[in-house]
C-alpha atoms as a PDB file:
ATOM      1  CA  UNK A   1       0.365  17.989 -12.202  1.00  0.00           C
ATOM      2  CA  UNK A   2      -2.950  18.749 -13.389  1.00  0.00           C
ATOM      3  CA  UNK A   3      -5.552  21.339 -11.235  1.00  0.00           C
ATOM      4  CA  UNK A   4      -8.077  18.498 -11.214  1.00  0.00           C
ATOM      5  CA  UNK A   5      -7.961  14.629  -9.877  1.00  0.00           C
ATOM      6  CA  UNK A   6      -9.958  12.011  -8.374  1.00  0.00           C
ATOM      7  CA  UNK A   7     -11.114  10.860  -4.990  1.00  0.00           C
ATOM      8  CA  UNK A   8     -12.905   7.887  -5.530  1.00  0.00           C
ATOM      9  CA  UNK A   9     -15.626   8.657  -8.192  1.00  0.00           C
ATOM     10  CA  UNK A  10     -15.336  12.380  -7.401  1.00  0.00           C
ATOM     11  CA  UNK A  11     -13.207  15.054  -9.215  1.00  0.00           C
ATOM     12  CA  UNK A  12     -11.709  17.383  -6.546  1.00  0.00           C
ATOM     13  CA  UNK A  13      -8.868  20.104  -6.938  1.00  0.00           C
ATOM     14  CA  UNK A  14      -5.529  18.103  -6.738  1.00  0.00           C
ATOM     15  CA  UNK A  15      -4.785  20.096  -3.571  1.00  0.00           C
ATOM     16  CA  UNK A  16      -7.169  19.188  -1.499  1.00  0.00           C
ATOM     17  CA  UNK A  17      -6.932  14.933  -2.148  1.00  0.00           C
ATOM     18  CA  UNK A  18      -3.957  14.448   0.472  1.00  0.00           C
ATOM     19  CA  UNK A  19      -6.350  16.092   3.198  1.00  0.00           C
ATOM     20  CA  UNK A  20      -9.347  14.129   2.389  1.00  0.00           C
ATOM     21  CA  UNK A  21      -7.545  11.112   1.722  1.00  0.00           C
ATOM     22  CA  UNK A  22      -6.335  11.859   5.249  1.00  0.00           C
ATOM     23  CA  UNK A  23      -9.499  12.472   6.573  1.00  0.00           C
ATOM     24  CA  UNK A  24     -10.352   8.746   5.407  1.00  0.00           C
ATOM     25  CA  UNK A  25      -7.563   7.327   7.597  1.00  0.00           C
ATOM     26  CA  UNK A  26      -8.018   9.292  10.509  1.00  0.00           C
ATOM     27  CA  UNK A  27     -11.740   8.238  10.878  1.00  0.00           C
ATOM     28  CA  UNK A  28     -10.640   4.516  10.286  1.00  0.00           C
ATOM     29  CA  UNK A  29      -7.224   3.968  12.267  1.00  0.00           C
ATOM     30  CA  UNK A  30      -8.062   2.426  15.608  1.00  0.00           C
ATOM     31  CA  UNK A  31     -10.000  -0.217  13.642  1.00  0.00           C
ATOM     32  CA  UNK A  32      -8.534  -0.695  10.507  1.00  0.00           C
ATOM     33  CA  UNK A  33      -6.952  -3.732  11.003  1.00  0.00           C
ATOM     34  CA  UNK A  34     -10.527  -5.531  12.132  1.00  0.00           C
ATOM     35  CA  UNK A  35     -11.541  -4.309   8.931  1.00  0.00           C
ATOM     36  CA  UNK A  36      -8.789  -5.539   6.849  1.00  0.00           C
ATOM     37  CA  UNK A  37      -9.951  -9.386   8.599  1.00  0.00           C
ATOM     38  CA  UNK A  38     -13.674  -8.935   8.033  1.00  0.00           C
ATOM     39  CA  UNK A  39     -13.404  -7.251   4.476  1.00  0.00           C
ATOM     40  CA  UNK A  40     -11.319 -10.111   3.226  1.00  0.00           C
ATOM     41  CA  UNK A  41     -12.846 -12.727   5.604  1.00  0.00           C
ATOM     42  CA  UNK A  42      -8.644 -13.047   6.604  1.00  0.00           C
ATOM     43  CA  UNK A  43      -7.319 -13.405   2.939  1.00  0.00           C
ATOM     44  CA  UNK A  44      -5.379 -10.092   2.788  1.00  0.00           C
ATOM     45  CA  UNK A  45      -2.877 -11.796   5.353  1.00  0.00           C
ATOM     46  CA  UNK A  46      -2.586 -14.280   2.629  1.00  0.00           C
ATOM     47  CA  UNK A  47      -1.879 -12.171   0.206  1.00  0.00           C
ATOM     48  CA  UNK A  48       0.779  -9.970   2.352  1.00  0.00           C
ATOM     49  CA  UNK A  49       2.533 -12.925   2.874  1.00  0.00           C
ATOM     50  CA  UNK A  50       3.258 -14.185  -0.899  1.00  0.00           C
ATOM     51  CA  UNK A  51       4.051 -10.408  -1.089  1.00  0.00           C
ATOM     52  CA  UNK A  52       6.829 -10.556   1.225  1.00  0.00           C
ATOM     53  CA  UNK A  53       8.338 -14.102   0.643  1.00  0.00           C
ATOM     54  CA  UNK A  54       8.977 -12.282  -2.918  1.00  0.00           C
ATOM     55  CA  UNK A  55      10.735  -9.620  -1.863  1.00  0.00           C
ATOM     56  CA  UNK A  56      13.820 -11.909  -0.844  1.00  0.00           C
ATOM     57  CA  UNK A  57      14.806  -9.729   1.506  1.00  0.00           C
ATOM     58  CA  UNK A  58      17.170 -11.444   3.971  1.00  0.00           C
ATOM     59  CA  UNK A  59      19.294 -10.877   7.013  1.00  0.00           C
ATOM     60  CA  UNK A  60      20.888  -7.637   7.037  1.00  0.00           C
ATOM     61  CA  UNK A  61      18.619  -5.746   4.541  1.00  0.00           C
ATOM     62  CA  UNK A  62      17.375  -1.983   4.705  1.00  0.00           C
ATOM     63  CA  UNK A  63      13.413  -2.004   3.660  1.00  0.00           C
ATOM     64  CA  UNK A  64      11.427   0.582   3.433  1.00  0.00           C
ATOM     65  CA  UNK A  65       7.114  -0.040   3.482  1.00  0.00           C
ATOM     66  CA  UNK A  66       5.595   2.356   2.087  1.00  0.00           C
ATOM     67  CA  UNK A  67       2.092   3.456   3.812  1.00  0.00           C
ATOM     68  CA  UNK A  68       2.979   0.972   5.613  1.00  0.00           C
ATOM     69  CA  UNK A  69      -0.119   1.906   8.272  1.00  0.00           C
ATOM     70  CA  UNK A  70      -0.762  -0.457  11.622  1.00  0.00           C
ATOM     71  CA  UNK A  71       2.476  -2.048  10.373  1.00  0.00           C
ATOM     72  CA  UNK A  72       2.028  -6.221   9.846  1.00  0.00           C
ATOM     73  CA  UNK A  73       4.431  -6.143   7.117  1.00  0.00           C
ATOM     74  CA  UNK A  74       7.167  -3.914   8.771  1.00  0.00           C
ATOM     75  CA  UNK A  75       6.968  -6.714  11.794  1.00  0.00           C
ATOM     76  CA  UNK A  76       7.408  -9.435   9.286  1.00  0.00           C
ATOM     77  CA  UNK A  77      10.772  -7.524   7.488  1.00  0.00           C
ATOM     78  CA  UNK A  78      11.736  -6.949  11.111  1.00  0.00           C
ATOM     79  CA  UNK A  79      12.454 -10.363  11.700  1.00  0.00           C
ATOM     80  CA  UNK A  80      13.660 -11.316   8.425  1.00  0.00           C
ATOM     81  CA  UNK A  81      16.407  -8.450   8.489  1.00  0.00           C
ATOM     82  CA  UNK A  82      17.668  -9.433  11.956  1.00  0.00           C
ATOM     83  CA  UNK A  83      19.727  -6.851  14.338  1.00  0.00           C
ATOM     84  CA  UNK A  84      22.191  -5.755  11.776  1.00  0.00           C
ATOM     85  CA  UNK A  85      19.015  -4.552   9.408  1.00  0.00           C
ATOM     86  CA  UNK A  86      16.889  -1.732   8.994  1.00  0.00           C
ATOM     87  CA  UNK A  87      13.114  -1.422   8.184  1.00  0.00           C
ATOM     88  CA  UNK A  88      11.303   2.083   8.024  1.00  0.00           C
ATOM     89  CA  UNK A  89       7.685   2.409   8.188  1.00  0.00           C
ATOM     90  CA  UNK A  90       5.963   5.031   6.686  1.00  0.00           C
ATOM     91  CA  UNK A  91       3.036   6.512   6.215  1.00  0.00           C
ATOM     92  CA  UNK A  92       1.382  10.044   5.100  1.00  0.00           C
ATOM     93  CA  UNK A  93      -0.931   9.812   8.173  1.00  0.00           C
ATOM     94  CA  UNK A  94      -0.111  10.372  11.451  1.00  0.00           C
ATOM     95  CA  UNK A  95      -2.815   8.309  12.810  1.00  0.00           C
ATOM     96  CA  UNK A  96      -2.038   5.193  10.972  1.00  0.00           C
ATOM     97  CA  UNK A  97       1.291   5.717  11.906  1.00  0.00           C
ATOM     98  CA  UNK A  98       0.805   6.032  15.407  1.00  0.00           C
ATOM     99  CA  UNK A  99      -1.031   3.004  15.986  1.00  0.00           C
ATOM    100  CA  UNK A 100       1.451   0.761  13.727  1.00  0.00           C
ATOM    101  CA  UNK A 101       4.442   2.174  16.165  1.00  0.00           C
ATOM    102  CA  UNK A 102       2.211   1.563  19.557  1.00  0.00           C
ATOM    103  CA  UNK A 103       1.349  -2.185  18.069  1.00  0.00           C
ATOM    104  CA  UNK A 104       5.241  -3.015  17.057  1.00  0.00           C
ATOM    105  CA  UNK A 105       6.749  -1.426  20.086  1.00  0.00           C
ATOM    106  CA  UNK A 106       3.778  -3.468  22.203  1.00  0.00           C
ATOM    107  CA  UNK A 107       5.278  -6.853  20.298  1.00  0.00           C
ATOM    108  CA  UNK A 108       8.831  -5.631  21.422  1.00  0.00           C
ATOM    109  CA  UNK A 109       9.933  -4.925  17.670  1.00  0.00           C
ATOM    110  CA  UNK A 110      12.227  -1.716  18.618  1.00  0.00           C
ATOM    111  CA  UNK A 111      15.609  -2.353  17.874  1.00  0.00           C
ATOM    112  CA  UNK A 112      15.771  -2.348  14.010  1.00  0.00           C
ATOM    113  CA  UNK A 113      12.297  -0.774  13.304  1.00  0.00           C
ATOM    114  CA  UNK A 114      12.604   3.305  12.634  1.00  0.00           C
ATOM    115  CA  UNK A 115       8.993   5.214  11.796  1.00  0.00           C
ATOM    116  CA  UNK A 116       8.866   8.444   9.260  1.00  0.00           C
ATOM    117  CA  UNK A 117       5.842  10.371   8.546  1.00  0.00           C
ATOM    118  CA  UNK A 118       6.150  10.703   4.414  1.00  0.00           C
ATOM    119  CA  UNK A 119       4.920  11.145   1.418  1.00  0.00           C
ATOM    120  CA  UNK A 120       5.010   8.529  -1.291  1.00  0.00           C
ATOM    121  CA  UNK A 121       6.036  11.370  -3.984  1.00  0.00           C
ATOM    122  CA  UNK A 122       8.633  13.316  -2.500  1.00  0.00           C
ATOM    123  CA  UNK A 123      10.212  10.772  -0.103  1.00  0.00           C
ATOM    124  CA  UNK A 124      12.638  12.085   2.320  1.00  0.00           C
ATOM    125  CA  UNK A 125      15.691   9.637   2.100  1.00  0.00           C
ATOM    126  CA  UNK A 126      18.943   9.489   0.306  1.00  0.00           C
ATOM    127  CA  UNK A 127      19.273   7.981  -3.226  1.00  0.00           C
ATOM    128  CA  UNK A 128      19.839   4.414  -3.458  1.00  0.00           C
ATOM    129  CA  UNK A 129      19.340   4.210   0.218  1.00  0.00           C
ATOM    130  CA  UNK A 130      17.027   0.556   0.224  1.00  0.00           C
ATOM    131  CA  UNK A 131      17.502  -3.085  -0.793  1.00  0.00           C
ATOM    132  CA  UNK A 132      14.013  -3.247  -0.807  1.00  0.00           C
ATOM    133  CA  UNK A 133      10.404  -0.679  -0.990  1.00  0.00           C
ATOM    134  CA  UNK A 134       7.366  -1.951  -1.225  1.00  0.00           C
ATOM    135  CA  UNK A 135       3.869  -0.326  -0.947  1.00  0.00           C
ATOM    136  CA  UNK A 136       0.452  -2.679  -0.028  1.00  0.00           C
ATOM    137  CA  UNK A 137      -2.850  -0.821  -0.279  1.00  0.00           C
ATOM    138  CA  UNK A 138      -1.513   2.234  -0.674  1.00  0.00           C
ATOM    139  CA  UNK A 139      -0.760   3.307  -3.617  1.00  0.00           C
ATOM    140  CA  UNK A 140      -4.567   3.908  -5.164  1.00  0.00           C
ATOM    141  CA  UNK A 141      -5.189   6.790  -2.422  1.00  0.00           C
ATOM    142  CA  UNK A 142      -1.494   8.320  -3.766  1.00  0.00           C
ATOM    143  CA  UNK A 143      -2.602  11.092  -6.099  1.00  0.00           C
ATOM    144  CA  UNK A 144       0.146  11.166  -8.570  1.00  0.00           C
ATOM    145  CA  UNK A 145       1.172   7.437  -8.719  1.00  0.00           C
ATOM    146  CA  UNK A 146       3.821   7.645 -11.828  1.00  0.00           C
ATOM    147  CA  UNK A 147       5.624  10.561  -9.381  1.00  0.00           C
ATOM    148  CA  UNK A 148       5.448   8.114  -6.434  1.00  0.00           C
ATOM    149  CA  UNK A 149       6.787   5.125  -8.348  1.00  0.00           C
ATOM    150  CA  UNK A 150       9.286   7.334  -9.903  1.00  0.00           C
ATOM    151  CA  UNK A 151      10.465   8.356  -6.138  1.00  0.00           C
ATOM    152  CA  UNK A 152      10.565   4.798  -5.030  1.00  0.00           C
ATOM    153  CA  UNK A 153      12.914   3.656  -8.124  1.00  0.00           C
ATOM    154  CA  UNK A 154      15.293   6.743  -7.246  1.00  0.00           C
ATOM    155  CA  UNK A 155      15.404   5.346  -2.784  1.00  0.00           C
ATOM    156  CA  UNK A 156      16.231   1.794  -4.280  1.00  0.00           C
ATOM    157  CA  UNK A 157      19.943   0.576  -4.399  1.00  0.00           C
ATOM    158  CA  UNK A 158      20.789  -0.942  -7.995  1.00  0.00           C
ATOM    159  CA  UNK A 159      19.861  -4.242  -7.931  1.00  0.00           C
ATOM    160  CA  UNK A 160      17.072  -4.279  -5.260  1.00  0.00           C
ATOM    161  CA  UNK A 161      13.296  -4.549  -5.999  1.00  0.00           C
ATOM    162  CA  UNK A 162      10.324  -2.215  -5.517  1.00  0.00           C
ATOM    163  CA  UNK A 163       6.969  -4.100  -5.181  1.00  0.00           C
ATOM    164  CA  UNK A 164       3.513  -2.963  -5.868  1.00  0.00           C
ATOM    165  CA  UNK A 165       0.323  -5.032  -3.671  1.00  0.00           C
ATOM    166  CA  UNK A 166      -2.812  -3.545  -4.608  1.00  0.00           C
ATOM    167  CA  UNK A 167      -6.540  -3.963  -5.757  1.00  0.00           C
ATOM    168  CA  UNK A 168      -6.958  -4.802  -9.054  1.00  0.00           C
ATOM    169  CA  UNK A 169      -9.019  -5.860 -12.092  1.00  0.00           C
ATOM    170  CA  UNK A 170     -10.699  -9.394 -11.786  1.00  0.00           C
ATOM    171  CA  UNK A 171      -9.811 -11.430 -14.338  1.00  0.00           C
ATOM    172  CA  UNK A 172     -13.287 -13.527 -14.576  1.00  0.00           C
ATOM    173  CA  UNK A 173     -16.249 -11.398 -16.079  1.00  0.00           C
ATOM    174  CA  UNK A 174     -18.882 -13.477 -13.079  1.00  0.00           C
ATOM    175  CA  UNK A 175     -15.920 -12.669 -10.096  1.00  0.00           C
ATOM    176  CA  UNK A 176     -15.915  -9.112 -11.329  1.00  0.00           C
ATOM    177  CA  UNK A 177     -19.866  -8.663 -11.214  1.00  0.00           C
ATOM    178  CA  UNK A 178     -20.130 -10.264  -7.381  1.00  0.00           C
ATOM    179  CA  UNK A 179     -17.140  -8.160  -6.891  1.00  0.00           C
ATOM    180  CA  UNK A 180     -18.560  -5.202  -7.293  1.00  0.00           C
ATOM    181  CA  UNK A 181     -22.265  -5.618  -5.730  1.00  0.00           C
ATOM    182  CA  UNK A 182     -19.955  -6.853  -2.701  1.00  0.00           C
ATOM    183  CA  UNK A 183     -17.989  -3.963  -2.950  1.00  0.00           C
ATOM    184  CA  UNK A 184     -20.406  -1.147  -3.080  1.00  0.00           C
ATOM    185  CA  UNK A 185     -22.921  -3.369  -0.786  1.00  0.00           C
ATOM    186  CA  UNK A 186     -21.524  -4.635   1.951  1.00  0.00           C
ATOM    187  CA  UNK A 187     -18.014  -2.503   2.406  1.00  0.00           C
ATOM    188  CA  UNK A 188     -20.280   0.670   3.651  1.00  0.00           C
ATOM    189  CA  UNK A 189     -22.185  -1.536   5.512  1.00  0.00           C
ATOM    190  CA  UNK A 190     -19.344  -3.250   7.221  1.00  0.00           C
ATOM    191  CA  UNK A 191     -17.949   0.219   7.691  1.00  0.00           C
ATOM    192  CA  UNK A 192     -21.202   1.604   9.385  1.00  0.00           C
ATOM    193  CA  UNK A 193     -21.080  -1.191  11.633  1.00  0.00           C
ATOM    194  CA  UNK A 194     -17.861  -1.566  12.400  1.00  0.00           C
ATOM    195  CA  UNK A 195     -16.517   1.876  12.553  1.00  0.00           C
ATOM    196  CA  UNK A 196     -19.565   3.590  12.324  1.00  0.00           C
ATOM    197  CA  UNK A 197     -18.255   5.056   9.151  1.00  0.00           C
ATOM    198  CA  UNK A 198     -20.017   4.115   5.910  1.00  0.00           C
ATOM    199  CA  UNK A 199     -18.755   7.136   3.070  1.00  0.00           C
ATOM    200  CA  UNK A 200     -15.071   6.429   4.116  1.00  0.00           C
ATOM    201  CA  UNK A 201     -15.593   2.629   2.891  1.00  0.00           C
ATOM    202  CA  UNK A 202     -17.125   3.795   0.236  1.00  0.00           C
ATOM    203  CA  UNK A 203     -14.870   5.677  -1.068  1.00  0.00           C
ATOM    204  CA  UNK A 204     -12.135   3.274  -0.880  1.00  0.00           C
ATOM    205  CA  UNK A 205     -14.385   1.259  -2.726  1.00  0.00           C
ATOM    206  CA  UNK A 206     -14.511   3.908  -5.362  1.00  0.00           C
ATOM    207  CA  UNK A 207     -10.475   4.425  -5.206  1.00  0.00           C
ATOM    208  CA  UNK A 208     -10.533   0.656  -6.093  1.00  0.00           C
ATOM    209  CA  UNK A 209     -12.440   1.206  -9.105  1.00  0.00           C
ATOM    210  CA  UNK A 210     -10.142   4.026 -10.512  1.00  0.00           C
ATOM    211  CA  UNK A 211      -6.481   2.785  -9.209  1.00  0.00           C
ATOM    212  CA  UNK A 212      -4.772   1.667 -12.605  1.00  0.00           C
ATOM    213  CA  UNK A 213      -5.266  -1.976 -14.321  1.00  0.00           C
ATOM    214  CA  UNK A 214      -2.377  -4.334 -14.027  1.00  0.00           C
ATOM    215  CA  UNK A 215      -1.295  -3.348 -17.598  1.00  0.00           C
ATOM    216  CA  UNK A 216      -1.125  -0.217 -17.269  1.00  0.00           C
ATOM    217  CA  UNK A 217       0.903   0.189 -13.981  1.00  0.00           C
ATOM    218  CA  UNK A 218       3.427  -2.516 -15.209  1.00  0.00           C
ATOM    219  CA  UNK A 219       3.646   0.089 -18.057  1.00  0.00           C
ATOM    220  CA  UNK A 220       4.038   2.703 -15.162  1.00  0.00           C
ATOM    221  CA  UNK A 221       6.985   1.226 -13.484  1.00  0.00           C
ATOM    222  CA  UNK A 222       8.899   0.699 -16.808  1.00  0.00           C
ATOM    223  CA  UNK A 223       8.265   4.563 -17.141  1.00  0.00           C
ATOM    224  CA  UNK A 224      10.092   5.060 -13.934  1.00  0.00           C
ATOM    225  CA  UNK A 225      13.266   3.264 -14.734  1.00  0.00           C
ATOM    226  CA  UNK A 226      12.403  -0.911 -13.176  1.00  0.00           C
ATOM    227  CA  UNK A 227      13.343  -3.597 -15.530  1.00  0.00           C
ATOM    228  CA  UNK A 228      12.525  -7.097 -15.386  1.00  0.00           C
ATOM    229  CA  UNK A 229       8.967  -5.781 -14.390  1.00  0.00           C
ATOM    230  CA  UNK A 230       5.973  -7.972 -13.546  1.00  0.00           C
ATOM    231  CA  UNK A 231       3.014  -8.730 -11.879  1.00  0.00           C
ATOM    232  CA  UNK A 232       1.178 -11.755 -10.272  1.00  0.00           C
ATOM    233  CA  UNK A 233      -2.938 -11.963 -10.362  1.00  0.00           C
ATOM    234  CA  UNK A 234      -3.904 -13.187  -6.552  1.00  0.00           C
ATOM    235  CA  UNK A 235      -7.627 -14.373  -6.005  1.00  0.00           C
ATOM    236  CA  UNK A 236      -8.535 -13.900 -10.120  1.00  0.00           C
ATOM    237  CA  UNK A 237      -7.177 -10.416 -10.360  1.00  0.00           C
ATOM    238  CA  UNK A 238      -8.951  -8.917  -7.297  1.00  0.00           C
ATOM    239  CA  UNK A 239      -5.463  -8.213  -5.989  1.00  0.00           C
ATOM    240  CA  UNK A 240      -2.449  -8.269  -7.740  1.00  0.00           C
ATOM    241  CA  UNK A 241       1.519  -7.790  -6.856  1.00  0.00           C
ATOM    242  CA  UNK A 242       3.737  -5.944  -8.971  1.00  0.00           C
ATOM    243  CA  UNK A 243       7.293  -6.103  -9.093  1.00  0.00           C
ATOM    244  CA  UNK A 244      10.185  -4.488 -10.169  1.00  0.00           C
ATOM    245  CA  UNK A 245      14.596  -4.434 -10.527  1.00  0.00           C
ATOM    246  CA  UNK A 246      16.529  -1.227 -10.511  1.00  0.00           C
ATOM    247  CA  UNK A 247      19.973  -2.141 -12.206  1.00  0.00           C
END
């Protein structure tokens, strides 16, 4: 791994990333989710839900969501996967992961639901251990991405699918240029406001801005062993969903 990496538009010593990465989500927790609604005026619940009506996971399944936060996906899989399934939710940050298990257990998801503080690229489970992993806006604040994808493929059971939802490159050149004013505008703004945090929205902002093109991590996932790999542009690129097949 090299000595030097990004946080946001920064370069910082690789070391120190996780911690102010962590940092971010620790300011940001109690109030993420009112973010998430405001910052997409509702649209990321949109785009969650394509995500998971292509995983086909079904009744019986073992997922695993990847910084998987305040936990709105791992309440979805819940249901889907029924009393004889499994979901994990995990997350690098305690915080995040704390208020997820609070807001599942408040729902009364706590039969099939289990909760494990990890890391993206050294994940803690078995081989071939999950029908299904997916990651949603999580994998641009991972700092080496092709080792996290790589430890995802080697958790998935041959034949199941890892998916990828994350900020992306807008497709239209006009989208792109309100996207970004937007971005670097109102996002600090939003965050001052809301949780009187400005440089943490800003930098996730930034993170945006240097996560990899939907080329290029396509190109990563083929690296790390997925076939049958593609991706789907939501909103003109803003977001997109990548997916892949371990045979």
């Amino acid at each position: 791994m090299n000595d030097k990496t990004h946080f946001g538009y920064q370069t910082v010593e690789t070391e120190q990333k996780k911690a102010m990465v962590g940092a971010v989500f620790d300011s940001v927790a109690e109030r993420y989710d009112v973010m998430n609604d405001v910052m997409s005026m509702g649209i990321h619940r949109l785009w969650k839900r394509f995500a998971i009506n292509q995983t086909g996971v079904r009744y019986g399944n073992s997922v695993l969501d990847l910084a998987g936060g305040t936990g709105d996906l791992a309440a979805k899989f819940s249901q889907r996967v029924g009393a004889d399934g499994t979901v994990v939710l995990a997350d690098i940050n305690q915080a995040m992961l704390s208020v997820g298990r609070d807001r599942l257990i408040d729902k009364g998801l706590v039969g099939n639901i289990h909760y494990a503080l990890a890391d993206a690229e050294e994940l803690p489970f078995a081989d071939n251990s999950f029908h299904c992993v997916t990651i949603a806006f999580g994998l641009r604040n991972v700092t080496d991405k092709q080792r996290a994808i790589e430890s995802m493929h080697r958790v998935v059971k041959p034949g199941g699918k890892m998916l990828i939802l994350e900020f992306s490159k807008p497709i239209l050149p006009l989208l792109s240029k309100a996207y970004d004013a937007y971005s670097f505008t109102a996002l600090p703004a939003l965050g001052k406001l809301i949780v009187n945090d400005a440089d943490s929205y800003r930098y996730l902002a930034e993170s945006i801005r240097q996560h990899p093109d939907q080329e290029t991590l396509l190109g990563m996932m083929e690296q790390a062993g997925f076939e049958r790999c593609e991706y789907h542009n939501l909103t003109a690129g803003i977001v997109a969903l990548h997916k892949g097949i371990k045979l």
